[in-house]
N, C-alpha and C. Protein backbone atom coordinates (compact mmCIF):
# COMPACT_ATOMS: atom_id res chain seq x y z
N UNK A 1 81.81 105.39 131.94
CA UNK A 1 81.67 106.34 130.86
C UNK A 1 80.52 105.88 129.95
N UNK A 2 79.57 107.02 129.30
CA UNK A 2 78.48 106.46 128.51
C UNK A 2 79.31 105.90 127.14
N UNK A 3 78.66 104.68 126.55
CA UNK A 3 78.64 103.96 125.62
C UNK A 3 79.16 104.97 124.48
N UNK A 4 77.95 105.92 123.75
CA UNK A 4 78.17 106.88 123.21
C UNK A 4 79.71 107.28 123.03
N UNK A 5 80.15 108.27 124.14
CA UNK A 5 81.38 108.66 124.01
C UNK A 5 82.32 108.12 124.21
N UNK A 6 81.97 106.74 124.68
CA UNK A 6 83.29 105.70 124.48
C UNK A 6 83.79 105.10 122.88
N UNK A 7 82.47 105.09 122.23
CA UNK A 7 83.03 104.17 120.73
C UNK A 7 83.28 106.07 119.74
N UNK A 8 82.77 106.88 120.59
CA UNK A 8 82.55 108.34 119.51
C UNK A 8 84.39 108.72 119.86
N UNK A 9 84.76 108.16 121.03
CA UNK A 9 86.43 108.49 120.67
C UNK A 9 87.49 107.33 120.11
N UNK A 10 86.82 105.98 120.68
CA UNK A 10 87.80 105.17 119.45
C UNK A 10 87.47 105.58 118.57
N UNK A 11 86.00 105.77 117.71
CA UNK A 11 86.56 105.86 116.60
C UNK A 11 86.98 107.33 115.62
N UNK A 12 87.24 108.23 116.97
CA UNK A 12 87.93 109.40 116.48
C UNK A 12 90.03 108.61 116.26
N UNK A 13 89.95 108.20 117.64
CA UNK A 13 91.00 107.60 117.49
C UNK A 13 91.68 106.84 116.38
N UNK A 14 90.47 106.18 115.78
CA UNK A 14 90.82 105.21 114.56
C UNK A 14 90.85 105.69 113.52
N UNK A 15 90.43 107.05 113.26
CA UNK A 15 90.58 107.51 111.97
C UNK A 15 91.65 108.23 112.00
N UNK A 16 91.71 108.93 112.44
CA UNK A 16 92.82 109.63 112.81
C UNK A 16 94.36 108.88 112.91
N UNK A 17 94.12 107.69 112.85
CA UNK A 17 95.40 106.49 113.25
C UNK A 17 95.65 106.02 111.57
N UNK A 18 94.67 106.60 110.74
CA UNK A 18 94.56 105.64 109.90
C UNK A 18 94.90 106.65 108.62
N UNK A 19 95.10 108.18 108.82
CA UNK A 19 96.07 108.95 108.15
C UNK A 19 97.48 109.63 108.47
N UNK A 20 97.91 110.63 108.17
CA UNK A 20 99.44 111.06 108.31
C UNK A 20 99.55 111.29 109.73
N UNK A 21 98.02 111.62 110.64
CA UNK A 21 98.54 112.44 111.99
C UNK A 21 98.91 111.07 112.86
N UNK A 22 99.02 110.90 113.53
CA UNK A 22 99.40 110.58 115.31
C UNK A 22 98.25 110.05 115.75
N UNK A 23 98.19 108.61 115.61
CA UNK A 23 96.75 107.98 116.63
C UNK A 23 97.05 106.92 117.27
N UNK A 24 96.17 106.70 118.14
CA UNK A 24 96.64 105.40 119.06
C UNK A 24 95.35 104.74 118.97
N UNK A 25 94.98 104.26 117.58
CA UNK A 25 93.52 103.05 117.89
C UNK A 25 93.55 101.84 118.44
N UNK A 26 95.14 101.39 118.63
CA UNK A 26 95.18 99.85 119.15
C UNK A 26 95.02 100.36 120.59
N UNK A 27 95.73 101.11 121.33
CA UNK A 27 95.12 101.21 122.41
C UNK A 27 93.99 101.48 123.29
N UNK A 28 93.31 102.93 122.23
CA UNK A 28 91.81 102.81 122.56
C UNK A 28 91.26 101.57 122.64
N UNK A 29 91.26 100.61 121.62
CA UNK A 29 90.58 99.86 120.99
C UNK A 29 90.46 98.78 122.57
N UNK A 30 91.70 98.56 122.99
CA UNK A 30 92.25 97.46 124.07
C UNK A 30 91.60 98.07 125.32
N UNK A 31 91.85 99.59 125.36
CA UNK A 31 91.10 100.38 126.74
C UNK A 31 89.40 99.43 126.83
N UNK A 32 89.08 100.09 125.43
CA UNK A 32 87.37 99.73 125.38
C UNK A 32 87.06 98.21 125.80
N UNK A 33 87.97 97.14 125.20
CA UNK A 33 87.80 96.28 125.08
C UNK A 33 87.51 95.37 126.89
N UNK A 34 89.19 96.08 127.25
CA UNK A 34 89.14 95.67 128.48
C UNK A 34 88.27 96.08 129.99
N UNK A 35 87.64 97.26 129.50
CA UNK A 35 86.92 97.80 130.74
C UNK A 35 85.39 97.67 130.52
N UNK A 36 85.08 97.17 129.13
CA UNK A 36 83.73 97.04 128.48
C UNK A 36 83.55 95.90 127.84
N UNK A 37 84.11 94.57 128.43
CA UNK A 37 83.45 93.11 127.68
C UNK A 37 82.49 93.33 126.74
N UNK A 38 81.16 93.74 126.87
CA UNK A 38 80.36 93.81 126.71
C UNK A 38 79.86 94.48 125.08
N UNK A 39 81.06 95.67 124.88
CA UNK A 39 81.32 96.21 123.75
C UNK A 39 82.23 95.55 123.06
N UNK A 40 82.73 94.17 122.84
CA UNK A 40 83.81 93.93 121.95
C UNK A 40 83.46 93.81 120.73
N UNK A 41 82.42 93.67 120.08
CA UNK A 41 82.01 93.55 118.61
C UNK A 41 81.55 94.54 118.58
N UNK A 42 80.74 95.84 118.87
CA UNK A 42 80.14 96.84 118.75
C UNK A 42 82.01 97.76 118.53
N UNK A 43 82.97 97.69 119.59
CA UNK A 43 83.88 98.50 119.48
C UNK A 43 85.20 97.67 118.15
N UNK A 44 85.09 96.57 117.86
CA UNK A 44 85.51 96.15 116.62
C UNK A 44 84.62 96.71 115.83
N UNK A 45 83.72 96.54 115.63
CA UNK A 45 83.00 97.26 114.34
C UNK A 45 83.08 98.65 113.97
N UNK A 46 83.01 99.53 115.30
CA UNK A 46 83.69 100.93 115.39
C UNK A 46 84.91 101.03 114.49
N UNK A 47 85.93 100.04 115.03
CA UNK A 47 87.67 100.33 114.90
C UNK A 47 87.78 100.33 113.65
N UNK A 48 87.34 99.19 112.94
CA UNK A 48 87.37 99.09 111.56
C UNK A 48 86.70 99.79 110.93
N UNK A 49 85.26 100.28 110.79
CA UNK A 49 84.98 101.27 109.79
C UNK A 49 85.54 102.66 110.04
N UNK A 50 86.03 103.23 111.02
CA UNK A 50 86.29 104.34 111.23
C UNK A 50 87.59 103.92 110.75
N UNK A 51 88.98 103.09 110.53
CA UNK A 51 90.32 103.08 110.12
C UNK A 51 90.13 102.73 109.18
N UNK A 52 88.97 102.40 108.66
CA UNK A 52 89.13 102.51 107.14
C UNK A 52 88.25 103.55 106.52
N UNK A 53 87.55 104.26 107.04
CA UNK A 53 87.33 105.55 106.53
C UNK A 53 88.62 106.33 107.00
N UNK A 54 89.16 106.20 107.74
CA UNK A 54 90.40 107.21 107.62
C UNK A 54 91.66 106.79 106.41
N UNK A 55 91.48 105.50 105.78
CA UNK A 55 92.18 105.26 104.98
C UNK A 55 91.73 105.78 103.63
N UNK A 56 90.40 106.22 103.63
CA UNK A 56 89.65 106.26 102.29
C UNK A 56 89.80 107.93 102.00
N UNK A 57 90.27 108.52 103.43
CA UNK A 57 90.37 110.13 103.19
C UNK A 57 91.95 109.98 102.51
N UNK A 58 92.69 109.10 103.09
CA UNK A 58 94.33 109.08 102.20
C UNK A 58 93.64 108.94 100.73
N UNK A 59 93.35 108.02 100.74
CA UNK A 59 93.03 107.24 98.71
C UNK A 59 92.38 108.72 98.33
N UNK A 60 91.58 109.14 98.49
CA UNK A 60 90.93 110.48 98.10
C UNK A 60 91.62 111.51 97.89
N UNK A 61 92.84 112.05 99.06
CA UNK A 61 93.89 112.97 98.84
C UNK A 61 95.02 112.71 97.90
N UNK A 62 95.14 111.00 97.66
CA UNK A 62 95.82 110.62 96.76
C UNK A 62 95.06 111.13 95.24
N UNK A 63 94.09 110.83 95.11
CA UNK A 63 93.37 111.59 93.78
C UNK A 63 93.50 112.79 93.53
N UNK A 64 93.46 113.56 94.25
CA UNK A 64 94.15 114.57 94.09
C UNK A 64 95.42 115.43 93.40
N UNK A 65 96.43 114.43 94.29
CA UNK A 65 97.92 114.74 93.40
C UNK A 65 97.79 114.74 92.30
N UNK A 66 98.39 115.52 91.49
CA UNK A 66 99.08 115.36 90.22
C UNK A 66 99.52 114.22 89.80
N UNK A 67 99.85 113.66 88.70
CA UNK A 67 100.33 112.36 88.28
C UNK A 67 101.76 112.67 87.80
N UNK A 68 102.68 111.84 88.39
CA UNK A 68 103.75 112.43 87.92
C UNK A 68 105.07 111.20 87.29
N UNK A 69 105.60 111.45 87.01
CA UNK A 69 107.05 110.43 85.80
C UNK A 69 106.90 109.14 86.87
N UNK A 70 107.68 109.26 87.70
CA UNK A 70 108.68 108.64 88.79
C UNK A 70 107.87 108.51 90.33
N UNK A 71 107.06 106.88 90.02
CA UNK A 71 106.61 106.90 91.16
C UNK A 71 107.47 106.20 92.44
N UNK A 72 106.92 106.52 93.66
CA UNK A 72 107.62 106.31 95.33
C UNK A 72 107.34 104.69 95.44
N UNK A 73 108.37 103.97 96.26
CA UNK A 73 108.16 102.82 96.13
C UNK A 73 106.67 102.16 96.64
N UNK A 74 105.82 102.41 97.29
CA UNK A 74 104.37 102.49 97.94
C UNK A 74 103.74 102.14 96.24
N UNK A 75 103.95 103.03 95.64
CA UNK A 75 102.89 103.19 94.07
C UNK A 75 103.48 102.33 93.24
N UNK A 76 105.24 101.94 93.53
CA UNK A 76 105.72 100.88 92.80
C UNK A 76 104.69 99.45 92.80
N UNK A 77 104.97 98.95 94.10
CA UNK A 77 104.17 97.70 94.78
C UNK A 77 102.42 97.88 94.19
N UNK A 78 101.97 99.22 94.12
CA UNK A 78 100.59 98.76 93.71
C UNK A 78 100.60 98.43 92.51
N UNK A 79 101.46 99.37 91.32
CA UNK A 79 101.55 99.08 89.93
C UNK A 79 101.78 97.50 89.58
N UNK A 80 102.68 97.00 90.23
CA UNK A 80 102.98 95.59 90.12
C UNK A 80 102.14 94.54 90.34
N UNK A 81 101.58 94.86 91.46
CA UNK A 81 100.57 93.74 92.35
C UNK A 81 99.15 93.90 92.90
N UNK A 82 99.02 95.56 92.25
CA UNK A 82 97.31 95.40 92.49
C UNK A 82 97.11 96.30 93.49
N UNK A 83 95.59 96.42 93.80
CA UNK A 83 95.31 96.83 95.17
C UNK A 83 95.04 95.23 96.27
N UNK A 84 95.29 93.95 95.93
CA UNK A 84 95.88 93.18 96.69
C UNK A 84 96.85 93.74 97.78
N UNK A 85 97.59 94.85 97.45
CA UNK A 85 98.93 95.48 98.28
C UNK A 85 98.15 95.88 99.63
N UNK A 86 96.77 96.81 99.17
CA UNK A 86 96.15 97.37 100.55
C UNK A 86 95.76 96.22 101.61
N UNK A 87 95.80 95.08 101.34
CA UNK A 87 96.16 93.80 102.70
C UNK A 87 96.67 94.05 103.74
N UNK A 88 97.84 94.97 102.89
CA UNK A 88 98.95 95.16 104.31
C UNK A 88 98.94 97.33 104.57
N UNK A 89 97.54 97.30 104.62
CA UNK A 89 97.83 99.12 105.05
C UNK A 89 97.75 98.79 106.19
N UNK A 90 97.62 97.76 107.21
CA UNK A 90 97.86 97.97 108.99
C UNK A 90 99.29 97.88 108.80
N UNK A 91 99.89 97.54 108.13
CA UNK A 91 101.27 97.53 108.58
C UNK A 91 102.26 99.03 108.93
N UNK A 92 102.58 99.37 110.35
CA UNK A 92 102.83 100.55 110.11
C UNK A 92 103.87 101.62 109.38
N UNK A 93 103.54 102.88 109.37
CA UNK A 93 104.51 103.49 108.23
C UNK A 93 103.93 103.18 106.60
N UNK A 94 104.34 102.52 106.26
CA UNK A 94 104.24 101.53 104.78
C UNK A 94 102.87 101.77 104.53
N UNK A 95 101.73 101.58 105.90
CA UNK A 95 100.13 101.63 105.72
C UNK A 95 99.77 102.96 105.20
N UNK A 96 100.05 103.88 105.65
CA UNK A 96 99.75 105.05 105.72
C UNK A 96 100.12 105.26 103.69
N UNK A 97 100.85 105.29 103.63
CA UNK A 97 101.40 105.75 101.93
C UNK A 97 100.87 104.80 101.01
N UNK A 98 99.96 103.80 101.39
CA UNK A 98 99.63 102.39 100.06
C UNK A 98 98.20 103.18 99.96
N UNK A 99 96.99 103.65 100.50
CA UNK A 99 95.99 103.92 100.51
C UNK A 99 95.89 105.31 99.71
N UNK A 100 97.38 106.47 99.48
CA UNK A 100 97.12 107.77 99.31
C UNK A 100 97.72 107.49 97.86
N UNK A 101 98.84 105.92 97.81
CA UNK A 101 99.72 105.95 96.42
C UNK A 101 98.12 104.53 95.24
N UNK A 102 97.48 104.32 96.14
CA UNK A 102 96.28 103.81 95.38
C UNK A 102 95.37 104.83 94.76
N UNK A 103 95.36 105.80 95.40
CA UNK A 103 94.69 107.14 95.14
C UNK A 103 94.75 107.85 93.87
N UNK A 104 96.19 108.04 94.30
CA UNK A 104 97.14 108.67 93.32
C UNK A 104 97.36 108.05 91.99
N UNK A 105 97.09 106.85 92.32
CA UNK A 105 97.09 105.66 90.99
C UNK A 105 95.50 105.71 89.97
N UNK A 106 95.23 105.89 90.81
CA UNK A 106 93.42 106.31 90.24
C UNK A 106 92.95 104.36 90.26
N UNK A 107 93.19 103.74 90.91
CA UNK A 107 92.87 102.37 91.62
C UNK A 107 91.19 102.54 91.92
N UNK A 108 90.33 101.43 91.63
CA UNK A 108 89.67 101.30 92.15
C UNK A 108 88.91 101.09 93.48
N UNK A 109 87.87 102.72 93.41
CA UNK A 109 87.86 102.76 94.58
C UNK A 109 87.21 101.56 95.49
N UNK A 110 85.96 100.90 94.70
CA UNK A 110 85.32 100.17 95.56
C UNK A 110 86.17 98.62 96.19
N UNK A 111 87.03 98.57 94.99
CA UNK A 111 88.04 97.71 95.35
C UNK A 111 89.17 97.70 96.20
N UNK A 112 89.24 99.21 96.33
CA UNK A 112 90.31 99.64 97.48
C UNK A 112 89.77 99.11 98.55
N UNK A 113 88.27 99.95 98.48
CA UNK A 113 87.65 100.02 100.07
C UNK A 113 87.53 98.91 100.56
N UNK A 114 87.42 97.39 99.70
CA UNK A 114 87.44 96.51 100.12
C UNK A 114 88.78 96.05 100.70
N UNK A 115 89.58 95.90 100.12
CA UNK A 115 91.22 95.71 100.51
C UNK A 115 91.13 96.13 101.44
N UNK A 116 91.15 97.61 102.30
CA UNK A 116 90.95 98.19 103.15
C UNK A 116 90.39 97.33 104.09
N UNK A 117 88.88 97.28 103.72
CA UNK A 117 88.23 96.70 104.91
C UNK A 117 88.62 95.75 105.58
N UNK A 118 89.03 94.94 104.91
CA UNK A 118 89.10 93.46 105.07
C UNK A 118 90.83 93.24 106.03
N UNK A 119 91.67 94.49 105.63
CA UNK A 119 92.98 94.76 106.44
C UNK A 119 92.50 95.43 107.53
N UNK A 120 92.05 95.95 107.78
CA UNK A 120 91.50 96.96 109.20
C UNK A 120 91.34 95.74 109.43
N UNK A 121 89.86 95.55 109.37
CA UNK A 121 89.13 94.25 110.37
C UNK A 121 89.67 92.95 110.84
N UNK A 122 90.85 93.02 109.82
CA UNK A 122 91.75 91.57 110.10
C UNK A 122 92.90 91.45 111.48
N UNK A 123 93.07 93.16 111.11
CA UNK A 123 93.89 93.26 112.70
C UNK A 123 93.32 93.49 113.51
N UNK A 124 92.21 94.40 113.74
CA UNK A 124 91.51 94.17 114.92
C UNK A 124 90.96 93.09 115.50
N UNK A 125 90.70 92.28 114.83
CA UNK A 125 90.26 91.41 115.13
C UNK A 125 91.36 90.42 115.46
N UNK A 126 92.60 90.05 115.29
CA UNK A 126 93.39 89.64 115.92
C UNK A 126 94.54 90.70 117.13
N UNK A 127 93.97 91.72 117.00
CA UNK A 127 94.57 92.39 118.42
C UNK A 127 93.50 91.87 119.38
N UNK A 128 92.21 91.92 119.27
CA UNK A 128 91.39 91.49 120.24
C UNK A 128 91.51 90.29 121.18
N UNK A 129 91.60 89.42 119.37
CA UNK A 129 91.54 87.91 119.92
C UNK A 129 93.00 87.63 120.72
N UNK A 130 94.03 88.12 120.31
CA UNK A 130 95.46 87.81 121.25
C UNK A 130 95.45 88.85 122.64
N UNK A 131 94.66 89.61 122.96
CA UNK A 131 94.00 90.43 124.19
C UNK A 131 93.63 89.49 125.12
N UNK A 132 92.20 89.08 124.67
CA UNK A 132 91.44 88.16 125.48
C UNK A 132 92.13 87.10 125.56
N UNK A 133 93.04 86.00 124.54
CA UNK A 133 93.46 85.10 124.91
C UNK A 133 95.11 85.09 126.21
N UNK A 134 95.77 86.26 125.86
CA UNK A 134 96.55 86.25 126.85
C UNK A 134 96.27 87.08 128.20
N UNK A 135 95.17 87.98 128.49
CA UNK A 135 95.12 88.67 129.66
C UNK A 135 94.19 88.03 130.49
């Protein structure tokens, strides 16, 4: 398959993984990895900016909402502890609602995006590395 449309669907995959819908970027990610040595830092670099631009469309829709009395436990954890919390948006379920309740918080964005980044890239980069080291 050309190069092109191999990293142009992980990282459809990865964004898409990285809001409310249904994605499978760890597996793309492992497909690419394993049938394309050759792409493993080009398709890590994919995984992560594209799952964290899909995290940055949550924080954005979170701006959006209304501000309201009684926040969800997601907006609890940021009020308390920061956008430090977005560390753990790979974690699943839980990930998805910290990026839209940072949003919603009116959190800094450039500081999000970092949190963000640095959580994307941290798991990919250890899905990779526990890939190659056990297969």
């Amino acid at each position: 398959m050309d190069t092109f449309w191999l990293l142009t669907g992980l990282a459809f995959s990865a964004l898409t993984s990285a809001t409310l819908l249904p994605g499978t970027s760890e597996a793309a990610l492992l497909a690419v990895v394993h049938g394309r040595a050759d792409l493993v830092l080009a398709a890590w670099g994919v995984a992560t900016a594209a799952n964290t631009a899909g995290s940055l469309v949550s924080y954005t829709l979170g701006r959006l909402l209304p501000p309201k009395q009684h926040p969800g436990r997601a907006a609890g954890y940021l009020k308390r502890y920061g956008s430090v919390c977005l560390l753990l948006a790979w974690v699943p379920f839980i990930g998805d609602a910290l990026p839209v309740a940072a949003g919603w918080l009116r959190m800094n964005a450039w500081l999000c995006a970092l949190m963000l980044l640095i959580s994307k890239g941290l798991r990919y980069a250890f899905l990779i590395g526990g890939w190659q080291l056990f297969s």
